[in-house]
N, C-alpha and C. Protein backbone atom coordinates (compact mmCIF):
# COMPACT_ATOMS: atom_id res chain seq x y z
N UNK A 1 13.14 -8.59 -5.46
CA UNK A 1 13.32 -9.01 -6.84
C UNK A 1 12.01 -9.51 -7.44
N UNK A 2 11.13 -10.38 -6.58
CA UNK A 2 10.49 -10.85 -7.39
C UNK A 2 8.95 -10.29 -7.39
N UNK A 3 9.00 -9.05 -6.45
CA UNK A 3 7.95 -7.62 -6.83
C UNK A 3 8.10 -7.15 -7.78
N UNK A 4 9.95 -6.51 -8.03
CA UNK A 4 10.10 -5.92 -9.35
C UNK A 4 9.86 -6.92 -10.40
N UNK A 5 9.64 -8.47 -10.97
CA UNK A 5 9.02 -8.77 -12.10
C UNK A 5 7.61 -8.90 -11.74
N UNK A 6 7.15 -8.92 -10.82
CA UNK A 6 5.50 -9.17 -10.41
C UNK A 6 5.13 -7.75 -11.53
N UNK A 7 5.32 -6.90 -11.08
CA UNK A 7 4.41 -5.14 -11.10
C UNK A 7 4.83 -5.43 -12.47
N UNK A 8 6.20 -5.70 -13.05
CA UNK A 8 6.64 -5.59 -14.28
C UNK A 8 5.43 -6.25 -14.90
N UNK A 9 5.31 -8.00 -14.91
CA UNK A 9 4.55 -8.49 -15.47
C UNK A 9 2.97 -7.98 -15.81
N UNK A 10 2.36 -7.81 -14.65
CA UNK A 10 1.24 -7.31 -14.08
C UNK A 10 1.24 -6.00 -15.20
N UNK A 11 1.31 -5.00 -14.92
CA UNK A 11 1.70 -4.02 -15.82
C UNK A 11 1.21 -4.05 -17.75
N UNK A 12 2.60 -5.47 -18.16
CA UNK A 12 2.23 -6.21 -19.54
C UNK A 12 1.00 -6.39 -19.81
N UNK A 13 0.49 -7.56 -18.67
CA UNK A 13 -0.61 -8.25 -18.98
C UNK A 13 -1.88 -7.40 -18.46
N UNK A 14 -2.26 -6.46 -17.95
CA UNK A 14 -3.56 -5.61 -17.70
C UNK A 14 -3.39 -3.91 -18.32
N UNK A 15 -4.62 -4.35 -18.87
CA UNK A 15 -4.84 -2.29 -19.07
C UNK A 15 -4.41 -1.41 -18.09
N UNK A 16 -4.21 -0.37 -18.45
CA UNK A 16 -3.92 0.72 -17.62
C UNK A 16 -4.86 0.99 -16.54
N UNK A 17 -5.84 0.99 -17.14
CA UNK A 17 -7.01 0.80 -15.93
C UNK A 17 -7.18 -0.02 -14.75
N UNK A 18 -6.54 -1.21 -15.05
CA UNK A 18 -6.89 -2.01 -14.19
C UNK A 18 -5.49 -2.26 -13.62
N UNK A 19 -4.31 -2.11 -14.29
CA UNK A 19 -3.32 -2.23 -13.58
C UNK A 19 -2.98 -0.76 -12.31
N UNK A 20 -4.06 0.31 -12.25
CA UNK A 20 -3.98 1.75 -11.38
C UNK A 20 -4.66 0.64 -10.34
N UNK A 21 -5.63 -0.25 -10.75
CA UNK A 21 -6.35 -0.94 -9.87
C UNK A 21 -5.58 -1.63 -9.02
N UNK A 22 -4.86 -2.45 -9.70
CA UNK A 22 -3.89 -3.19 -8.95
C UNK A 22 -3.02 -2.12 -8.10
N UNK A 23 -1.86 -1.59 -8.49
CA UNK A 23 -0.98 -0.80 -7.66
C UNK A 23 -1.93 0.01 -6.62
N UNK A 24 -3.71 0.48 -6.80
CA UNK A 24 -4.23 0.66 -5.34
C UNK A 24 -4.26 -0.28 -4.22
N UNK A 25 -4.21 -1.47 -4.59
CA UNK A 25 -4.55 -2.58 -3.97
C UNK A 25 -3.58 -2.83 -3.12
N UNK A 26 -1.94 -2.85 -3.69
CA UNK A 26 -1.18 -2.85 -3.26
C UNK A 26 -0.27 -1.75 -2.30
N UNK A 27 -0.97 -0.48 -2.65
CA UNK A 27 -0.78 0.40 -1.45
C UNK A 27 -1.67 -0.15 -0.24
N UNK A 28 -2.92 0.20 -0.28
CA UNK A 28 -3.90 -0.14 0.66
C UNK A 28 -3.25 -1.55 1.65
N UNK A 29 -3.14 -2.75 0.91
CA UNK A 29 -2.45 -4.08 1.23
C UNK A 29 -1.48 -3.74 2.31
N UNK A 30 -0.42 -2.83 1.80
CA UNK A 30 0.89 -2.64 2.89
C UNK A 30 -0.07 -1.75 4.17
N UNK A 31 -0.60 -0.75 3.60
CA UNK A 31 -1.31 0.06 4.90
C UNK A 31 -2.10 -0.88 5.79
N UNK A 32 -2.93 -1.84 5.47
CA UNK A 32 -3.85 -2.81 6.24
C UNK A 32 -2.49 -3.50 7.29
N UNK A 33 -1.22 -4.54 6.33
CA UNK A 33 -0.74 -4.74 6.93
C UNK A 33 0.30 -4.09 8.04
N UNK A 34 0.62 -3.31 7.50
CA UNK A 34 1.12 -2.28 8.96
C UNK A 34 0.64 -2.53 10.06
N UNK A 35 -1.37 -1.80 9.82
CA UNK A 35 -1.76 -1.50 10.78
C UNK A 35 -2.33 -2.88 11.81
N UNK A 36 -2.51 -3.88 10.53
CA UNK A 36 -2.61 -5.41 11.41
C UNK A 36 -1.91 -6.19 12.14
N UNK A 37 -0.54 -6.02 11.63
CA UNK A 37 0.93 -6.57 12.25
C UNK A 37 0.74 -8.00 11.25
N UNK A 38 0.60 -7.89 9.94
CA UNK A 38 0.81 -8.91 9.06
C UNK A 38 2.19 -8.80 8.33
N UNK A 39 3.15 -9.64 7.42
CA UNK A 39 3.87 -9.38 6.73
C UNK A 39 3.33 -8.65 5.76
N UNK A 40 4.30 -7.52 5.46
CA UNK A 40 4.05 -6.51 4.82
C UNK A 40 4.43 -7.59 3.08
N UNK A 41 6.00 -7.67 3.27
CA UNK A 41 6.50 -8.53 2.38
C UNK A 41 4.97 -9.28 1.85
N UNK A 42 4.71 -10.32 2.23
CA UNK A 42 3.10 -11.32 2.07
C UNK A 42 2.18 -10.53 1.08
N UNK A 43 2.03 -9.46 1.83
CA UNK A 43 0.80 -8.61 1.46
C UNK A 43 0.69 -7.58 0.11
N UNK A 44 1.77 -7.33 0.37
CA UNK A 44 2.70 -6.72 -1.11
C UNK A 44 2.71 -7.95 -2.02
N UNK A 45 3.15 -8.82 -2.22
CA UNK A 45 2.94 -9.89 -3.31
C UNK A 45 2.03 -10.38 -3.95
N UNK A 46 0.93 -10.57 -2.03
CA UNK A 46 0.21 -11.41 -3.13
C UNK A 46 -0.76 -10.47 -3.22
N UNK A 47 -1.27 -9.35 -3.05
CA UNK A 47 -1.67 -8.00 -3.82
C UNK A 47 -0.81 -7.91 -5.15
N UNK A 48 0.14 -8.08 -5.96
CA UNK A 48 0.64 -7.75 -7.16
C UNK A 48 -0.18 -8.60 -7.63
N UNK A 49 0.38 -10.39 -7.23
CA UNK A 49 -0.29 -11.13 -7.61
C UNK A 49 -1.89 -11.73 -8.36
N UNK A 50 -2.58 -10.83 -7.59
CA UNK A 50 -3.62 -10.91 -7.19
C UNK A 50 -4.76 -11.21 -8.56
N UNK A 51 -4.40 -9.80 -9.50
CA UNK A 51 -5.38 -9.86 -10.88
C UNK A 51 -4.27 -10.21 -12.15
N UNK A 52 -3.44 -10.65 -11.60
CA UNK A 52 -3.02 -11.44 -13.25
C UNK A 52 -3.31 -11.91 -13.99
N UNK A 53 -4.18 -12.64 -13.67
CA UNK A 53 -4.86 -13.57 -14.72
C UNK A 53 -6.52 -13.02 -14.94
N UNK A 54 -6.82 -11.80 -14.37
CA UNK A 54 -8.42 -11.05 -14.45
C UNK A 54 -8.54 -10.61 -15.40
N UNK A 55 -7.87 -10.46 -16.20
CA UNK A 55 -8.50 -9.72 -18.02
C UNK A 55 -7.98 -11.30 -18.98
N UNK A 56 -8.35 -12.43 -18.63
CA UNK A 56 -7.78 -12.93 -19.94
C UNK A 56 -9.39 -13.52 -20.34
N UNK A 57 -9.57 -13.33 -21.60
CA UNK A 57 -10.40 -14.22 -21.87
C UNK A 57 -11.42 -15.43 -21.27
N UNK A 58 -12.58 -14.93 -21.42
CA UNK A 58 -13.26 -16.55 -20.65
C UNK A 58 -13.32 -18.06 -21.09
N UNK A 59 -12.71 -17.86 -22.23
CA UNK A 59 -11.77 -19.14 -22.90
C UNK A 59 -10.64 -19.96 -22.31
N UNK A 60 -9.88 -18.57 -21.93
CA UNK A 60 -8.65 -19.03 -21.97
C UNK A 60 -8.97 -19.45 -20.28
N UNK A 61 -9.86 -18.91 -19.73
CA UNK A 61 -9.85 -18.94 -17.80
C UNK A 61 -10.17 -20.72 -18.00
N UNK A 62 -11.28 -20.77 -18.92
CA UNK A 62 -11.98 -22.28 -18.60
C UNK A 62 -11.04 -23.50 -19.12
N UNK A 63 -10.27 -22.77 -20.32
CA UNK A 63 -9.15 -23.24 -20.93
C UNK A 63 -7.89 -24.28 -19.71
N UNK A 64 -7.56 -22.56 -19.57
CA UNK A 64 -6.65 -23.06 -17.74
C UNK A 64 -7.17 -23.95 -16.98
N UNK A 65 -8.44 -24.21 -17.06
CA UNK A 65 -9.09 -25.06 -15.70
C UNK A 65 -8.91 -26.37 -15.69
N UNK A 66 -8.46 -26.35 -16.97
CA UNK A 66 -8.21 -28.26 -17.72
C UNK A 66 -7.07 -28.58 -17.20
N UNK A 67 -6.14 -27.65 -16.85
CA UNK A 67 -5.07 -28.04 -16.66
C UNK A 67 -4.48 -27.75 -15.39
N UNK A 68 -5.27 -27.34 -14.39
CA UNK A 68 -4.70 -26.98 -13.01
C UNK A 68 -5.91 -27.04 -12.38
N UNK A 69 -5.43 -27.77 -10.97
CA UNK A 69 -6.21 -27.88 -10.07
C UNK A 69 -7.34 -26.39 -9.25
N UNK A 70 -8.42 -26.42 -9.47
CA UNK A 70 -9.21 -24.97 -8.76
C UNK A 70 -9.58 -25.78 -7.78
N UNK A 71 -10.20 -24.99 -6.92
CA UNK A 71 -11.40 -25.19 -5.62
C UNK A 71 -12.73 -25.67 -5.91
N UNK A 72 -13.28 -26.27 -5.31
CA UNK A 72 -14.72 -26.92 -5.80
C UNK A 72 -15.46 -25.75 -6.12
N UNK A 73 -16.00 -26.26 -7.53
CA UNK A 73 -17.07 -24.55 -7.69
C UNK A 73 -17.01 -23.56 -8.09
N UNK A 74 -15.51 -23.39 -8.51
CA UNK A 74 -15.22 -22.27 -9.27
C UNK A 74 -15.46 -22.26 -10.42
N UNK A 75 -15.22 -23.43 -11.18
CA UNK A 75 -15.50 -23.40 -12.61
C UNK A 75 -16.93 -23.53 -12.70
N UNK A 76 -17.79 -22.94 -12.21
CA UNK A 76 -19.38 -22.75 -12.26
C UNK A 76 -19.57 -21.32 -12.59
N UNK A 77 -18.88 -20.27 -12.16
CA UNK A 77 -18.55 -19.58 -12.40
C UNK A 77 -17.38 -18.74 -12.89
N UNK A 78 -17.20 -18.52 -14.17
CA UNK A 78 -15.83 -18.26 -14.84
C UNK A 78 -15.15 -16.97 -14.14
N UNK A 79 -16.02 -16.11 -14.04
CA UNK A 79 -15.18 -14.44 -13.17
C UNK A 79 -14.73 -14.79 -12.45
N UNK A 80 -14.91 -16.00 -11.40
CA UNK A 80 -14.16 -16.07 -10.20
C UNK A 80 -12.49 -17.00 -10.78
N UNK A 81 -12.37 -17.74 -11.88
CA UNK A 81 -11.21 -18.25 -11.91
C UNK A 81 -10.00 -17.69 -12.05
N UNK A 82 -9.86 -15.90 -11.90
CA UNK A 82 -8.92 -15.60 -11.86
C UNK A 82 -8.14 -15.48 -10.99
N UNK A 83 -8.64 -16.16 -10.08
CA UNK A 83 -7.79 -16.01 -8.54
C UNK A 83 -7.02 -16.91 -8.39
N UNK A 84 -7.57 -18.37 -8.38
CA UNK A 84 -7.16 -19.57 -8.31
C UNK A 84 -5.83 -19.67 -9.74
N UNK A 85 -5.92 -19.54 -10.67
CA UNK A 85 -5.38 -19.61 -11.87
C UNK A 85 -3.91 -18.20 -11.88
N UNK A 86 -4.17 -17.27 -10.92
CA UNK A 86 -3.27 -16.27 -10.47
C UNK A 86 -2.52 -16.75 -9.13
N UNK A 87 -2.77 -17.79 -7.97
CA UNK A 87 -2.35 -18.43 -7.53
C UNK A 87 -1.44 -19.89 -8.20
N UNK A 88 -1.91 -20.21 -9.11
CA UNK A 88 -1.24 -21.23 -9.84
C UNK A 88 0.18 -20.55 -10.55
N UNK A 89 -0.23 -19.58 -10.76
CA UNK A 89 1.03 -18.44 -12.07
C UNK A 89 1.84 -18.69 -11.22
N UNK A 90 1.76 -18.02 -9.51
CA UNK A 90 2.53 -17.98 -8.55
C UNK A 90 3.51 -18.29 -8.48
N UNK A 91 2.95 -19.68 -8.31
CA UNK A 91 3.45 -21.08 -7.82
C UNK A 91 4.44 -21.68 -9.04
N UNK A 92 3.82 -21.39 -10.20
CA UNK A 92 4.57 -22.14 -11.13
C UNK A 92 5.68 -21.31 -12.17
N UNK A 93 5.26 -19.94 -12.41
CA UNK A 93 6.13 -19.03 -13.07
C UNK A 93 7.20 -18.50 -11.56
N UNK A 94 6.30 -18.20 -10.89
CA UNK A 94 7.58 -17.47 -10.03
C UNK A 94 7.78 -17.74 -8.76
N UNK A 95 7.73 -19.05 -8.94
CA UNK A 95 8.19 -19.80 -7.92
C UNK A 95 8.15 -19.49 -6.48
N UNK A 96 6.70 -19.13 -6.42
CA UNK A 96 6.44 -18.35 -4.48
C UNK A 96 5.91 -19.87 -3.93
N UNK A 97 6.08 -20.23 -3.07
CA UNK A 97 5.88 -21.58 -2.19
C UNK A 97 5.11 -21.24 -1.47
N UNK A 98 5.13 -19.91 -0.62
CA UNK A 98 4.12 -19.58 0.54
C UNK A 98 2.52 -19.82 0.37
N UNK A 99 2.28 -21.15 0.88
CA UNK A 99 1.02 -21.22 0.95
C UNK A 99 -0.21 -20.20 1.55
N UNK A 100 0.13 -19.24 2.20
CA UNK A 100 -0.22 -17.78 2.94
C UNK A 100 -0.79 -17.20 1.78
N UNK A 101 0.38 -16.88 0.95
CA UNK A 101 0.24 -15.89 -0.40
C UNK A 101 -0.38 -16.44 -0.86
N UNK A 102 -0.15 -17.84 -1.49
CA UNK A 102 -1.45 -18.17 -2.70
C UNK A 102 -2.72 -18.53 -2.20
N UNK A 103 -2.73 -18.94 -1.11
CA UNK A 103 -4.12 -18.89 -0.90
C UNK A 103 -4.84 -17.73 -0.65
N UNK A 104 -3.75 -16.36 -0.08
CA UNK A 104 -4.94 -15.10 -0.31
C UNK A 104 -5.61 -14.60 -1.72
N UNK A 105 -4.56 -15.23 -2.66
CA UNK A 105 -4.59 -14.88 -3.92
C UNK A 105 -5.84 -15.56 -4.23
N UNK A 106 -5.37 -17.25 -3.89
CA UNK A 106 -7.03 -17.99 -4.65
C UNK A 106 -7.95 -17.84 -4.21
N UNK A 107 -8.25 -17.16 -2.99
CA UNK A 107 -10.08 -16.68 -2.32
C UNK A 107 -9.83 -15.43 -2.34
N UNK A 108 -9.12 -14.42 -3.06
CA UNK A 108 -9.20 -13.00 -2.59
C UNK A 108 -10.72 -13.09 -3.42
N UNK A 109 -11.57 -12.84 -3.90
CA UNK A 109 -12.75 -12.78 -4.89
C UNK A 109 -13.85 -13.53 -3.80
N UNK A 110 -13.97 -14.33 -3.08
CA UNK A 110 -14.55 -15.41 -2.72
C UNK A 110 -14.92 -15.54 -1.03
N UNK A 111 -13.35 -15.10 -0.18
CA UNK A 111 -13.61 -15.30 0.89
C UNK A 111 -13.20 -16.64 1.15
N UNK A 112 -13.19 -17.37 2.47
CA UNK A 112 -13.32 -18.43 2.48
C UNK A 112 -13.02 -18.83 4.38
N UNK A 113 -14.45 -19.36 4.60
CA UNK A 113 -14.47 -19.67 6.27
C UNK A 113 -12.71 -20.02 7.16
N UNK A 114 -12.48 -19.50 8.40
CA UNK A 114 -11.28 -19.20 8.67
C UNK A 114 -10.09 -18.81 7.68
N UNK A 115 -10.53 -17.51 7.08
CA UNK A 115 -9.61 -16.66 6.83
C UNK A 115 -8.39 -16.46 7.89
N UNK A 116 -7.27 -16.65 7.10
CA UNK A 116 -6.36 -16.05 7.46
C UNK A 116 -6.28 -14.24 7.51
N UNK A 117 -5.43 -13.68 8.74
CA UNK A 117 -5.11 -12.07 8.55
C UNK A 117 -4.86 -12.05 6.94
N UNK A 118 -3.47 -12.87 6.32
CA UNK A 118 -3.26 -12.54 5.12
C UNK A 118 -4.17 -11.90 3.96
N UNK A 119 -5.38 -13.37 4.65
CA UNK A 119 -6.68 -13.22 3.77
C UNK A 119 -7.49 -12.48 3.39
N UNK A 120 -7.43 -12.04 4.83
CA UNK A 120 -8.56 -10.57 4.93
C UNK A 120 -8.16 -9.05 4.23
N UNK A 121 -6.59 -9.44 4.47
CA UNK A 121 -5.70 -7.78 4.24
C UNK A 121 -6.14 -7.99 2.67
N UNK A 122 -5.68 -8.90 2.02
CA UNK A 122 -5.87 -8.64 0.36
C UNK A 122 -7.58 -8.36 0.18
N UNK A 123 -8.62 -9.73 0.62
CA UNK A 123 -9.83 -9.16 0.33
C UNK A 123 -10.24 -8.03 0.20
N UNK A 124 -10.20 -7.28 1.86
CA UNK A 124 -10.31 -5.86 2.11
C UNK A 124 -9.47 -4.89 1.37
N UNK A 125 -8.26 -5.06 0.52
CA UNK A 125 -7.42 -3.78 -0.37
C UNK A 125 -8.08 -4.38 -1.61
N UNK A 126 -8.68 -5.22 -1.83
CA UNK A 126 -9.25 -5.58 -3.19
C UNK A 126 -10.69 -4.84 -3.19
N UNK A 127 -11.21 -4.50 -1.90
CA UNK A 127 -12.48 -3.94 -1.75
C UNK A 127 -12.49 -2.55 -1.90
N UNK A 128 -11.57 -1.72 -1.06
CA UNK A 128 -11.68 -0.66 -0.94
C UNK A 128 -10.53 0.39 -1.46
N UNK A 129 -9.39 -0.27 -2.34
CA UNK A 129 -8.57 0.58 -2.81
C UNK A 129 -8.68 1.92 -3.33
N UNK A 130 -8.68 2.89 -3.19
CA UNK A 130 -8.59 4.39 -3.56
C UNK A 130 -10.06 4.48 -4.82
N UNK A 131 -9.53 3.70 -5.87
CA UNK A 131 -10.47 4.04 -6.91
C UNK A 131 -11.65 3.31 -7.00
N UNK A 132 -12.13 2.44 -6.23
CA UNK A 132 -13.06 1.74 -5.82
C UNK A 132 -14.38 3.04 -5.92
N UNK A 133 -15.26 3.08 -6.24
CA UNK A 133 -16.33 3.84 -5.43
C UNK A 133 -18.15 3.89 -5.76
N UNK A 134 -17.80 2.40 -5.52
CA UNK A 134 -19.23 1.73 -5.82
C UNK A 134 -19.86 1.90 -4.15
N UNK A 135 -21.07 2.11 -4.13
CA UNK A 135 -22.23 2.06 -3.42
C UNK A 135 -21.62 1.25 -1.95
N UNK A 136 -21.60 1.47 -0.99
CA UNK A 136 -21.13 0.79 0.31
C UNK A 136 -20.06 0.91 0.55
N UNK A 137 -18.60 1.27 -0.04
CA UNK A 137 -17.30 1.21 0.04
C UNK A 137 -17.02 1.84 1.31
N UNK A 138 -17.65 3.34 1.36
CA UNK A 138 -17.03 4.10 2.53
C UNK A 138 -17.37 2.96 3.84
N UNK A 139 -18.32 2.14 4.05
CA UNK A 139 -18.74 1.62 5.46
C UNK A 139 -17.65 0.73 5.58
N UNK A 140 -17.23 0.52 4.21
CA UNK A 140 -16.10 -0.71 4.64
C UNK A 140 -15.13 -0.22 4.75
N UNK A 141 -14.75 0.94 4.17
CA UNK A 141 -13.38 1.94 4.29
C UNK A 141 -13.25 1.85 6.02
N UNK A 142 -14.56 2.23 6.46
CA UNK A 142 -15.00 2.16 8.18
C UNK A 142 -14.09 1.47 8.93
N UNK A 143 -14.87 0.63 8.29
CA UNK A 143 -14.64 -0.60 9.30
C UNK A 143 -13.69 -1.40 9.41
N UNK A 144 -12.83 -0.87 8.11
CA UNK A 144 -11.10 -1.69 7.82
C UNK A 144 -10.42 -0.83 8.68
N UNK A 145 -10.58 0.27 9.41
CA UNK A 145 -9.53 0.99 10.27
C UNK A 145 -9.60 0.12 11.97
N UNK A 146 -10.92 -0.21 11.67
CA UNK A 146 -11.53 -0.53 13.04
C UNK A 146 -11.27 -2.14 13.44
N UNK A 147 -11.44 -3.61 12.44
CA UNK A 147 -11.64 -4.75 12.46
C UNK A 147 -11.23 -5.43 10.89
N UNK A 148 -10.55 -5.95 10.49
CA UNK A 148 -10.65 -6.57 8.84
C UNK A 148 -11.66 -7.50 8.94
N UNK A 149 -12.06 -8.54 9.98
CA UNK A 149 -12.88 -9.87 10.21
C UNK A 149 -14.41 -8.41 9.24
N UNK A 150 -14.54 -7.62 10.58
CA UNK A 150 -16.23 -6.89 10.14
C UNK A 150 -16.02 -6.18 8.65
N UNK A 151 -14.57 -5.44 8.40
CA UNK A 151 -14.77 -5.02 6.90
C UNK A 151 -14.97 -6.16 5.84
N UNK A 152 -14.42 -7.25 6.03
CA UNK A 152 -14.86 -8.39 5.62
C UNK A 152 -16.47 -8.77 5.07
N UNK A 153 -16.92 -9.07 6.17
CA UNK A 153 -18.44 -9.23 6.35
C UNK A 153 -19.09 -8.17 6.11
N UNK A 154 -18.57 -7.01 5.82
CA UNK A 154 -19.72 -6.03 5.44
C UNK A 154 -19.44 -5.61 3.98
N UNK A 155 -18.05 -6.31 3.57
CA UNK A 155 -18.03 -6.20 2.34
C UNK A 155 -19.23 -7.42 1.27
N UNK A 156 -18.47 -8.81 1.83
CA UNK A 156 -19.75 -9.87 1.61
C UNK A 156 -21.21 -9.49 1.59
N UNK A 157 -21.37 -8.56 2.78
CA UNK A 157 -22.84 -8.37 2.21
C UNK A 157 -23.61 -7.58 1.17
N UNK A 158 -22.30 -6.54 1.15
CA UNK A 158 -22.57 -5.48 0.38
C UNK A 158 -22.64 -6.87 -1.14
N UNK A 159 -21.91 -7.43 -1.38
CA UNK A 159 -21.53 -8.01 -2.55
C UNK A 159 -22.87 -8.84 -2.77
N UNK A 160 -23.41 -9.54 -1.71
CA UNK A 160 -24.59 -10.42 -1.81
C UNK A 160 -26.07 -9.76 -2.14
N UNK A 161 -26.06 -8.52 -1.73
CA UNK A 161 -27.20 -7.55 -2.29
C UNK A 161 -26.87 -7.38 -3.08
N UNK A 162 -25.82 -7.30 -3.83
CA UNK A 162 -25.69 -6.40 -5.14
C UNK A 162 -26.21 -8.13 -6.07
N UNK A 163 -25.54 -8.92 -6.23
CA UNK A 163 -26.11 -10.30 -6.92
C UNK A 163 -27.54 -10.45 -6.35
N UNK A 164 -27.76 -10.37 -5.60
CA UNK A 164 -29.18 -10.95 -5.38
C UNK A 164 -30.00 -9.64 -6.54
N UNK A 165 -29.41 -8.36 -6.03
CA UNK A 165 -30.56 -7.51 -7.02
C UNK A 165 -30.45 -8.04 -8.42
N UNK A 166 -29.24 -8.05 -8.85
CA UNK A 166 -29.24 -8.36 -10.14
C UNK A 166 -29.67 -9.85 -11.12
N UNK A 167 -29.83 -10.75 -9.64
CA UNK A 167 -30.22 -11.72 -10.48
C UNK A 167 -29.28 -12.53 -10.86
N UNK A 168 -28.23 -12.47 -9.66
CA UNK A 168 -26.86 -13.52 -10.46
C UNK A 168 -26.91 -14.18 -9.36
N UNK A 169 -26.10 -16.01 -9.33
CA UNK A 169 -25.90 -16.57 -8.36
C UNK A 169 -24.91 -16.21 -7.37
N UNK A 170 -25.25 -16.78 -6.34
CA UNK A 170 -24.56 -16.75 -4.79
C UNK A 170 -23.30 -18.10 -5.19
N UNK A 171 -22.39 -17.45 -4.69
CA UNK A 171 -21.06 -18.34 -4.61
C UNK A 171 -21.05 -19.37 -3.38
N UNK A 172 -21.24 -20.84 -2.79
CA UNK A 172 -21.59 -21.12 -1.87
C UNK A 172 -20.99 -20.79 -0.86
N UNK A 173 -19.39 -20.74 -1.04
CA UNK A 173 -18.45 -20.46 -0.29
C UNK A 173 -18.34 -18.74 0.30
N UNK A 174 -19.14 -18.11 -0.79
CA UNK A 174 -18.70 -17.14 0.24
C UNK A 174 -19.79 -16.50 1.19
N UNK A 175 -21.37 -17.23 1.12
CA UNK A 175 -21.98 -17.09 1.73
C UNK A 175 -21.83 -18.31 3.61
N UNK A 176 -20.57 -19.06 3.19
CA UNK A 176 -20.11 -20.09 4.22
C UNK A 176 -19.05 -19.17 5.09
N UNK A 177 -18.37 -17.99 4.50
CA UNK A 177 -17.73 -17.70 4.91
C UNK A 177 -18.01 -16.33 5.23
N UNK A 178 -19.52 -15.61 5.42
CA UNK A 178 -20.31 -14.89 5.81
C UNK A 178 -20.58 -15.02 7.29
N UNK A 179 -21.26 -16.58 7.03
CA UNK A 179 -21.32 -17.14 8.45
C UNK A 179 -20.68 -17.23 9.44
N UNK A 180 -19.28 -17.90 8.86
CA UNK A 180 -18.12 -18.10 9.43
C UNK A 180 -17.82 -16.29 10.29
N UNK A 181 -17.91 -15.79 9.64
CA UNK A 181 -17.53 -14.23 10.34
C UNK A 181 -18.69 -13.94 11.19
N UNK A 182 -20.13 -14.31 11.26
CA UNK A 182 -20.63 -13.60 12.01
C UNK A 182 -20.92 -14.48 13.46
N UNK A 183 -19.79 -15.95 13.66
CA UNK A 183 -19.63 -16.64 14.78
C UNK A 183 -18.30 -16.27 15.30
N UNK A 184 -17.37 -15.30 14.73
CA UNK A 184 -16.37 -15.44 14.83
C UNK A 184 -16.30 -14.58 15.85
């Protein structure tokens, strides 16, 4: 039931574009979890979940921030508050409790040192879903058949070259949770 209003909602609130984005995410999500032995149920949700709140305004993200608790640091950077603020929807429109789900939801963008499986399955279907096909994808396509921890970390890095070329800041957390994977 509460997939069929997720996709419904999801759907409303994102372009067509980005909602093909989403429903890749959410194929990929169930395939990761299959092949991980995660809840499929989990993974399916909080993949719907996931970009609800990614096309609204950078008003309305910093807007939201006044009024619900984020993670240290996010509001330093506005692109990342759609996770945390799509974890809040969760919780408060549709009443998901599973702390599993919303927290893959609030670091899917970010990462975050001891990841959960949950964690990794959404990161990694947020990385490499079908229509994805930016520069590095296939290594991580790789390496998600093989390990989620290394598609993980080779997604992070891919992500940290790409900001460093361009001249944008490093998120602290997800260069903590870089680390975190390469002791793991």
């Amino acid at each position: 039931m509460i997939i069929e209003e997720l996709s419904r909602d999801v759907k409303a609130a994102l372009t067509p574009h980005r909602f093909q984005h989403v429903q890749g995410v959410v194929t990929c999500a169930v395939d990761l979890a299959k092949r991980y032995g995660v809840s499929i149920e989990q993974a399916e949700i909080a993949a719907w979940l996931h970009d609800l709140a990614r096309e609204w305004p950078r008003e309305k993200l910093v807007n939201a921030v006044e009024t619900i608790e984020v993670p240290h640091g996010f509001a330093t950077i506005p692109a990342l508050l759609h996770g945390p603020i799509a974890a809040h929807l969760g919780r408060t429109k549709y009443g998901i409790e599973d702390e599993l789900i919303l927290e893959a939801v609030r670091y899917h963008t970010t990462g975050r040192p001891d990841m959960t499986d949950l964690d990794m399955v959404l990161f990694v279907a947020d990385a490499i879903e079908p229509g994805r096909t930016y520069n590095g994808v296939e290594a991580i396509r790789q390496a998600a058949s093989k390990s989620l921890a290394e598609a993980v970390r080779i997604s992070i890095d891919n992500t940290i070259r790409f900001l460093v070329d361009a001249g944008k800041p490093l998120f602290p957390l997800t260069v903590l949770t870089r680390n975190a994977l390469l002791v793991r």
